[in-house]
C-alpha atoms as a PDB file:
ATOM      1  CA  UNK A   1      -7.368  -0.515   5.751  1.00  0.00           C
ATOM      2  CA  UNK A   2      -3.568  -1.003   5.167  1.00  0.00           C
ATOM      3  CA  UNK A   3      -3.056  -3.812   7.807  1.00  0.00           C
ATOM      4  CA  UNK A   4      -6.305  -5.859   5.796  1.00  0.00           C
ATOM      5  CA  UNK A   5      -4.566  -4.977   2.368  1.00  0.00           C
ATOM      6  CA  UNK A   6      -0.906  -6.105   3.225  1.00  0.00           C
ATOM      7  CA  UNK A   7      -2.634  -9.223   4.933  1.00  0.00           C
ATOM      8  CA  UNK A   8      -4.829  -9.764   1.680  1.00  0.00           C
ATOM      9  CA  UNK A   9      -1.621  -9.630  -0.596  1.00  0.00           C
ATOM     10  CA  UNK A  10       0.148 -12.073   1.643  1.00  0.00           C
ATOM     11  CA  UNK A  11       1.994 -10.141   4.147  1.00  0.00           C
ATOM     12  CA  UNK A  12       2.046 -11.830   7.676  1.00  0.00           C
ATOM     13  CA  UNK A  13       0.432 -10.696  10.441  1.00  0.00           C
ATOM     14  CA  UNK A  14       3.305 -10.201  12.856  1.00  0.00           C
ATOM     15  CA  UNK A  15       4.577  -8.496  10.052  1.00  0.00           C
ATOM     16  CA  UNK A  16       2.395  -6.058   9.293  1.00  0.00           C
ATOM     17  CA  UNK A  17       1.950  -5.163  13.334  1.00  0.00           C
ATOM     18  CA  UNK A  18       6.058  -4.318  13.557  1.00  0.00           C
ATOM     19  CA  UNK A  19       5.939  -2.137  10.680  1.00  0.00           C
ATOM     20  CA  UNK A  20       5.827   1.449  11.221  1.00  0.00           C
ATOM     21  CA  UNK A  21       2.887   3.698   9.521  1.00  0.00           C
ATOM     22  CA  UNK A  22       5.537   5.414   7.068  1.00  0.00           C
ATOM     23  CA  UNK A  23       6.353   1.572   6.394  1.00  0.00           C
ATOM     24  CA  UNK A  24       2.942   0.236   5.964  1.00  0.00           C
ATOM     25  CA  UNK A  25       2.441   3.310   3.558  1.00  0.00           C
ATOM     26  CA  UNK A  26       5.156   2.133   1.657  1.00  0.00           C
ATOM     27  CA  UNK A  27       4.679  -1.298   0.953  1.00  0.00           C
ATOM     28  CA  UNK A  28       1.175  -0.422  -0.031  1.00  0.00           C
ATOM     29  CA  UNK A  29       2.341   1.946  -2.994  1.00  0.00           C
ATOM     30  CA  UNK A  30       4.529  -0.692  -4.225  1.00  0.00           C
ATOM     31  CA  UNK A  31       1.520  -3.172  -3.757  1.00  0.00           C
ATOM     32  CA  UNK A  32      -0.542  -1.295  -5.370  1.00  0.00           C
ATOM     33  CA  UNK A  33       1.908  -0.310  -8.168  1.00  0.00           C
ATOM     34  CA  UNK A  34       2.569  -3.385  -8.981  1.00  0.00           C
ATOM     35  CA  UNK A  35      -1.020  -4.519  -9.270  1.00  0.00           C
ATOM     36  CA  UNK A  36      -1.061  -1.422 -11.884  1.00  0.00           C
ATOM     37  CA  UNK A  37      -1.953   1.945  -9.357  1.00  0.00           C
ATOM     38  CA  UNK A  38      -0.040   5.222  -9.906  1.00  0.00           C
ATOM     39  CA  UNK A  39       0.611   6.877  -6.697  1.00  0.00           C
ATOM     40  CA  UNK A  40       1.058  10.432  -6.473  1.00  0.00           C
ATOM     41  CA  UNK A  41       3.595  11.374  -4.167  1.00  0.00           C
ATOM     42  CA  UNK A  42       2.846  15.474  -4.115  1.00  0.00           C
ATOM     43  CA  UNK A  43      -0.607  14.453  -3.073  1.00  0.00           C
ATOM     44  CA  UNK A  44      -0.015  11.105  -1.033  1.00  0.00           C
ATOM     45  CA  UNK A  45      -3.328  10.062  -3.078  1.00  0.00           C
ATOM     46  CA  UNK A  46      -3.607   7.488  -5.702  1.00  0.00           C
ATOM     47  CA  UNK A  47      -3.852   9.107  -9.279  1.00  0.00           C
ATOM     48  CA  UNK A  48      -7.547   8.499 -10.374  1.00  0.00           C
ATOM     49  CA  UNK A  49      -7.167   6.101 -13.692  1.00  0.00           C
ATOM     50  CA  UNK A  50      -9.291   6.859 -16.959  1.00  0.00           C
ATOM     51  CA  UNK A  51     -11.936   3.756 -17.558  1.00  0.00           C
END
């Protein structure tokens, strides 16, 4: 799932296969931060957002 969302957000593919896990992980959260996510580090979860 976090290959095909680093791919999606423009990330290329020879990329995304030399990154390590903790790396992929990483670039997600910022990712997904920046498209307005809160990540919660204690739980290595996203935080759930109210509607």
């Amino acid at each position: 799932m976090q290959m095909m969302y680093l791919l999606s957000n423009g990330v290329p593919w020879p990329e995304i296969l030399a990154m390590s896990a903790v790396r992929r992980l990483a670039c997600c959260v910022c990712l997904g931060e920046i498209d307005g996510g809160v990540f919660d580090w204690s739980s290595l979860s996203w935080a759930v957002q109210p509607i």
